[in-house]
Structure formats: structure tokens, C-alpha cells
C-alpha atoms as a PDB file:
ATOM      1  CA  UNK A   1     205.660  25.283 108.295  1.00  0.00           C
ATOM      2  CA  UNK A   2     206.320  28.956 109.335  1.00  0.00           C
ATOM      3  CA  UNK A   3     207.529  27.635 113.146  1.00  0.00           C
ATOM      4  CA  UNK A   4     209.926  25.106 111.672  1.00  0.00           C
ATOM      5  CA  UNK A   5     211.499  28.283 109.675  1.00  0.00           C
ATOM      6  CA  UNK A   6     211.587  30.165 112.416  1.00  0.00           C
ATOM      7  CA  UNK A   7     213.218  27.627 114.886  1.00  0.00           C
ATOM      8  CA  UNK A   8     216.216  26.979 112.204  1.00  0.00           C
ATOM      9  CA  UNK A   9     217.697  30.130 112.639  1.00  0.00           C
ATOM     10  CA  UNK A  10     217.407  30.789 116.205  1.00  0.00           C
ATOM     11  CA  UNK A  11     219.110  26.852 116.835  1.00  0.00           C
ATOM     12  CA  UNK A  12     221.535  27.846 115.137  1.00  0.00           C
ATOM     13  CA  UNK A  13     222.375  31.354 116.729  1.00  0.00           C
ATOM     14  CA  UNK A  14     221.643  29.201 120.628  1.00  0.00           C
ATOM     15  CA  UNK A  15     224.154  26.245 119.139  1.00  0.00           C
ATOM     16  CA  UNK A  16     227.292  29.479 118.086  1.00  0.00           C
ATOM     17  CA  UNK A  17     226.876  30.987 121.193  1.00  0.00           C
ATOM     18  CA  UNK A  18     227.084  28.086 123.430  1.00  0.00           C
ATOM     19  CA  UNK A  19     230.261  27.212 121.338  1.00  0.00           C
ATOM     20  CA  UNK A  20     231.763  30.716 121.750  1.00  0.00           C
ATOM     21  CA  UNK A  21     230.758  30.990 125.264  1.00  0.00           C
ATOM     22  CA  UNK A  22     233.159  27.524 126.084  1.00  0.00           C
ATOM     23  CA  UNK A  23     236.181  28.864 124.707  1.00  0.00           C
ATOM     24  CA  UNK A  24     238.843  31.692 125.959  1.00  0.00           C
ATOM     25  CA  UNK A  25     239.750  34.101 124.700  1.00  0.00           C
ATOM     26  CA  UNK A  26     243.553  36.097 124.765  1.00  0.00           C
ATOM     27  CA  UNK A  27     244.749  39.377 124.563  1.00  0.00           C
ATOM     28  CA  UNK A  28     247.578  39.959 122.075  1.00  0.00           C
ATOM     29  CA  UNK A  29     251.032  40.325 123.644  1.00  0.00           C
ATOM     30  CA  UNK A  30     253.723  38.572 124.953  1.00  0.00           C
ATOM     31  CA  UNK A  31     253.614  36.347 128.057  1.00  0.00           C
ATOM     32  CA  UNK A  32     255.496  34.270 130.227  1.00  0.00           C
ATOM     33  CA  UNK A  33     255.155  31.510 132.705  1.00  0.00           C
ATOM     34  CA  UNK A  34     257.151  29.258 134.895  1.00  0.00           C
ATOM     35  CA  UNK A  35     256.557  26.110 136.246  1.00  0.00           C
ATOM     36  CA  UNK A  36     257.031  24.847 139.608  1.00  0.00           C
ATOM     37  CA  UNK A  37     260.105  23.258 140.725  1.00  0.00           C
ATOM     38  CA  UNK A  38     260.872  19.834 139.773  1.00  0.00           C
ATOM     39  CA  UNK A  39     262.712  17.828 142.360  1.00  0.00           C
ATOM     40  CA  UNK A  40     263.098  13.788 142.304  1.00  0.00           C
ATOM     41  CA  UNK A  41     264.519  13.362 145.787  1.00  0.00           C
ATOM     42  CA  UNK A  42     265.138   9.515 145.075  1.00  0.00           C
ATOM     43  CA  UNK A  43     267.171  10.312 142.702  1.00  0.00           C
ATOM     44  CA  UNK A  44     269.422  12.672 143.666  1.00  0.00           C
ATOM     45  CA  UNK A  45     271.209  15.297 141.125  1.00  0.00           C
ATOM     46  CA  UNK A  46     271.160  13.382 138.673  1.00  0.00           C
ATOM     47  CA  UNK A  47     267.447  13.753 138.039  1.00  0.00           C
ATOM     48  CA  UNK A  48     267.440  16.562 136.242  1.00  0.00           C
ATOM     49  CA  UNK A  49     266.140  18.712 138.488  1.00  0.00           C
ATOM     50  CA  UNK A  50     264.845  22.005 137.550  1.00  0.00           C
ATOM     51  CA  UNK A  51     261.936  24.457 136.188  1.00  0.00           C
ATOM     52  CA  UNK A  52     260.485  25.284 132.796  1.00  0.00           C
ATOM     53  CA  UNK A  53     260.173  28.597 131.370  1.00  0.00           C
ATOM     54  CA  UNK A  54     257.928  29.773 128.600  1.00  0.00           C
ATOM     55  CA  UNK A  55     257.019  32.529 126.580  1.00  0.00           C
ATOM     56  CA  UNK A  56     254.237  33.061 124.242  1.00  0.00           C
ATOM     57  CA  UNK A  57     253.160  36.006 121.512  1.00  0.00           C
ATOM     58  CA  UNK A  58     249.469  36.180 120.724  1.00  0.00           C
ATOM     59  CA  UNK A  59     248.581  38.259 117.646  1.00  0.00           C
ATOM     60  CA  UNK A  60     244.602  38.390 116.786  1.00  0.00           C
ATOM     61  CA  UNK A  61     244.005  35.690 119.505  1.00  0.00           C
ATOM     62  CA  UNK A  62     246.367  33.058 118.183  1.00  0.00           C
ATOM     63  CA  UNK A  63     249.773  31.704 119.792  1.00  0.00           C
ATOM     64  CA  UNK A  64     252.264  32.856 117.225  1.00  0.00           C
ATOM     65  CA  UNK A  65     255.373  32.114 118.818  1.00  0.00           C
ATOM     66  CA  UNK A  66     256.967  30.181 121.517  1.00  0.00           C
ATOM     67  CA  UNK A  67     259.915  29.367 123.703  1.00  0.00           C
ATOM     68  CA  UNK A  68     260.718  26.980 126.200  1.00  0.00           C
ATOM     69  CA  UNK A  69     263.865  26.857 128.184  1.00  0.00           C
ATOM     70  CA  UNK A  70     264.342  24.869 131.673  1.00  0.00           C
ATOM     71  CA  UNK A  71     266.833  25.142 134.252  1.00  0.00           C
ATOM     72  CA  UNK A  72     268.561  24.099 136.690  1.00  0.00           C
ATOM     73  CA  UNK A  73     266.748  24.959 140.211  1.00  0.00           C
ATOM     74  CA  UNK A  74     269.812  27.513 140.805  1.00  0.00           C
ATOM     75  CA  UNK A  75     268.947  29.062 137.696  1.00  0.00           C
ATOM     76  CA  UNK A  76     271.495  27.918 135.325  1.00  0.00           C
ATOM     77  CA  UNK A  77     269.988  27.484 131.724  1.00  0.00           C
ATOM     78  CA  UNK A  78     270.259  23.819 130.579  1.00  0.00           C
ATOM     79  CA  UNK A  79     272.157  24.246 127.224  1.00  0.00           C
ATOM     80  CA  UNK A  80     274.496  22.514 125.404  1.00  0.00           C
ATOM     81  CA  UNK A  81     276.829  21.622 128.566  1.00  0.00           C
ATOM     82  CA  UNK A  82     273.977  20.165 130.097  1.00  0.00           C
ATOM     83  CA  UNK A  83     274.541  16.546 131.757  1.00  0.00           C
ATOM     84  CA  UNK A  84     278.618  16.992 131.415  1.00  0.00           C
ATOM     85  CA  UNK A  85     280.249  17.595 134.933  1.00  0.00           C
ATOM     86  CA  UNK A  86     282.980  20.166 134.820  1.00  0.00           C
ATOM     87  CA  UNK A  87     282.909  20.225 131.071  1.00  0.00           C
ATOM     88  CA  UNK A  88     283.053  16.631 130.652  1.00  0.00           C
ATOM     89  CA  UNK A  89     281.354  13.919 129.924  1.00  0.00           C
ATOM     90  CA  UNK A  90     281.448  11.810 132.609  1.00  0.00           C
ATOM     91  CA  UNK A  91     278.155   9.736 132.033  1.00  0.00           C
ATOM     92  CA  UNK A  92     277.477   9.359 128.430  1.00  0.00           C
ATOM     93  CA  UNK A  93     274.094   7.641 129.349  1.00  0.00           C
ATOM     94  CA  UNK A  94     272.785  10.796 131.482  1.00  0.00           C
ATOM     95  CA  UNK A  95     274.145  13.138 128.991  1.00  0.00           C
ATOM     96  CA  UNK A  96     272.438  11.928 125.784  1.00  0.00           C
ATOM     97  CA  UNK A  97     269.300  11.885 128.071  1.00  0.00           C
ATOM     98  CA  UNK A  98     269.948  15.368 129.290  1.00  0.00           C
ATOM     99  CA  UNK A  99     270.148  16.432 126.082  1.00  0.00           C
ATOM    100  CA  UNK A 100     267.506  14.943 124.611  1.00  0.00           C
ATOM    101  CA  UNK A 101     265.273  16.365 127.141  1.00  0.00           C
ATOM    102  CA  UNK A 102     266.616  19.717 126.167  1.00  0.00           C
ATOM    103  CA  UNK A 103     265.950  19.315 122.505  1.00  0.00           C
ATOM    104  CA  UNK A 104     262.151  18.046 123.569  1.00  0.00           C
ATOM    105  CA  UNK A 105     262.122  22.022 124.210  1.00  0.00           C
ATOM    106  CA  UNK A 106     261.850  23.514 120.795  1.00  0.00           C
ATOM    107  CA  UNK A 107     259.701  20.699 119.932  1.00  0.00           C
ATOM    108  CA  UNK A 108     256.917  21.598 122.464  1.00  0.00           C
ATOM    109  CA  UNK A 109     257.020  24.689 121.801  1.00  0.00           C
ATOM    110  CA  UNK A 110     256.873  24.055 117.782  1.00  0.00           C
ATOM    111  CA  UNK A 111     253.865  22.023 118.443  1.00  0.00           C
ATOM    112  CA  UNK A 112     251.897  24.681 120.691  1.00  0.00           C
ATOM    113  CA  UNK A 113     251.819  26.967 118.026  1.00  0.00           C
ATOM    114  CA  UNK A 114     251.282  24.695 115.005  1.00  0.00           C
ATOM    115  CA  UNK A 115     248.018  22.922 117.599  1.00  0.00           C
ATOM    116  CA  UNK A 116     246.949  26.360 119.457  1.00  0.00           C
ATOM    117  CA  UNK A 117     246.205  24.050 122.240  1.00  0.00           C
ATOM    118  CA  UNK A 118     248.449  22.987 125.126  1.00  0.00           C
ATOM    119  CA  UNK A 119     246.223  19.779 125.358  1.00  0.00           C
ATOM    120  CA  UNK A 120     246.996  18.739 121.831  1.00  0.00           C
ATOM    121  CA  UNK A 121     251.081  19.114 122.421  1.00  0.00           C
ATOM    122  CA  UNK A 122     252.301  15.439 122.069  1.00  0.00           C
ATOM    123  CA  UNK A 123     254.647  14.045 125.033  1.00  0.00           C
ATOM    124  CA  UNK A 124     257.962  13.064 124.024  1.00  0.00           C
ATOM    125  CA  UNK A 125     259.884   9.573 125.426  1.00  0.00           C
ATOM    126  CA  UNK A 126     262.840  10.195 127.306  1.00  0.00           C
ATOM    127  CA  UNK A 127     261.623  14.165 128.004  1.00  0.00           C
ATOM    128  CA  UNK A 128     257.862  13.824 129.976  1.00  0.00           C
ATOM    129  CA  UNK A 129     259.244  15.628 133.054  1.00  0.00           C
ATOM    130  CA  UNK A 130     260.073  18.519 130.502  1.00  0.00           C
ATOM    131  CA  UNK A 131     256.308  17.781 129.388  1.00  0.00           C
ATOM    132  CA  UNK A 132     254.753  18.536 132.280  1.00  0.00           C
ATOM    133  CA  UNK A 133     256.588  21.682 133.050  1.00  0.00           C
ATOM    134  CA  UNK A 134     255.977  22.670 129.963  1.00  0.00           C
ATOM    135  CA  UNK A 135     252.008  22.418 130.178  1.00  0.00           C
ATOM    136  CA  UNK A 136     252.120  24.128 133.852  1.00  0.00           C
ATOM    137  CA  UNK A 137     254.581  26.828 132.267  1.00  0.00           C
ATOM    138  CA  UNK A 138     251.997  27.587 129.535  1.00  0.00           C
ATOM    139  CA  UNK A 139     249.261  27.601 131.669  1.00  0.00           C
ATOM    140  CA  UNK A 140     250.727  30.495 133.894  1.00  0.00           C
ATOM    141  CA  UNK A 141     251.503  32.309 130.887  1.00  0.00           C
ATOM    142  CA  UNK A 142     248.035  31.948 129.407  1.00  0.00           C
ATOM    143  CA  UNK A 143     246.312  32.867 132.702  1.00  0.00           C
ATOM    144  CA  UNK A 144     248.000  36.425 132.308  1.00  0.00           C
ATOM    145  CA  UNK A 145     246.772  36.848 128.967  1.00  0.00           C
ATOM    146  CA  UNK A 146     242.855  35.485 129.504  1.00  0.00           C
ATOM    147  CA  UNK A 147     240.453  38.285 128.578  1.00  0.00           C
END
């Protein structure tokens, strides 16, 4: 009887630090990351091509904000003008798709910090290229904040 006693606790103690011993863990601060460039040579320009920006606060080892802005490979933010041509909408198709993609931004980011894991961050139709520079974006950012 006095073993089984015994082996309870110490279980227990092996089983928490095998679980601690899996997981990272982050310094507080701010970070940032960026994703590699996106190009879709078959399609052209109109492809969206680009890179993904993020930046992430930790405070006590949680993500407690986000942002998430791509742009265009020369560096031009993809706002509100993005998909018009000149100021003008000239392909109401690839504009409501450009900006939908753009909107998918805040939404990643949203769900990062409500999930604490970039694994957990649900792709969105119409914005998966956004989705996977997001991911690589976040992974840069929490490589520079690993402990």
C-alpha cells in the first residue's frame, strides 16, 4: 500500500513536466515578422502578389495583440484602394476579392490572440494565400521572442 502512495505523486510530477517541457515559452514584448514573397507567375499581376507583415505583443507569455498587413511586393500597403487601377474600379470581380483578402487580415489576427495558437487560426475562402503568409509571418515573429 505504501508504494502505490508513493508512485501517485511522483506520476504526477513525471506526467507536468513532460507537459511543460513540450511547450514554448515567450518573452514579453513586441515582435514582428514577415513572410516570404508571394508570386503566382501564371497569373500575372493580377494575383495579388505580395508579403504579409505581422506584429505581436506578449504580456506574461500570452499573445495580447496583433496586426497583420500585406503588401504589394514594392511595398505599397494593400488598403482600401487595393484591386482598383488608377483609382478605379476597373474589375469589380478582382476588387471585391482583393478586398476581401484584405479584410481576412484583422480576422487572423483577431483569432491568434483569442486561440494563442497559430495552428488553431481558421483559413478563410477567398483569402488562403493571405493564410499562409500569415502563419509564416507569425512564425518569424515568434522565433524572435522564444525563450
Amino acid at each position: 500500500m505504501t508504494k502505490k502512495i508513493i508512485m501517485l505523486p511522483v506520476l504526477f510530477a513525471l506526467a507536468i513536466g513532460m507537459t511543460a517541457c513540450g511547450e514554448k515559452s515567450y518573452a514579453d514584448g513586441t515582435y514582428s515578422g514577415r513572410s516570404a514573397d508571394y508570386i503566382n507567375e501564371e497569373e500575372g499581376e493580377e494575383a495579388g502578389n505580395g508579403y504579409g507583415v505581422v506584429e505581436l505583443t506578449i504580456s506574461g507569455g500570452q499573445i495580447t495583440a496583433c496586426t497583420y498587413q500585406t503588401f504589394e511586393l514594392d511595398g505599397t500597403l494593400k488598403d482600401e484602394e487595393y484591386g482598383k487601377e488608377n483609382g478605379e474600379i476597373k474589375n469589380k470581380d478582382f476588387y471585391n476579392k482583393a478586398q476581401k483578402a484584405r479584410a481576412a487580415c484583422d480576422n487572423y489576427a483577431q483569432q491568434l490572440v483569442a486561440k494563442q495558437n497559430v495552428k488553431d487560426v481558421d483559413a478563410i475562402s477567398g483569402a488562403t494565400v493571405n493564410y499562409g503568409e500569415f502563419k509564416e509571418a507569425v512564425g518569424e515573429a515568434l522565433k524572435q521572442a522564444e525563450q
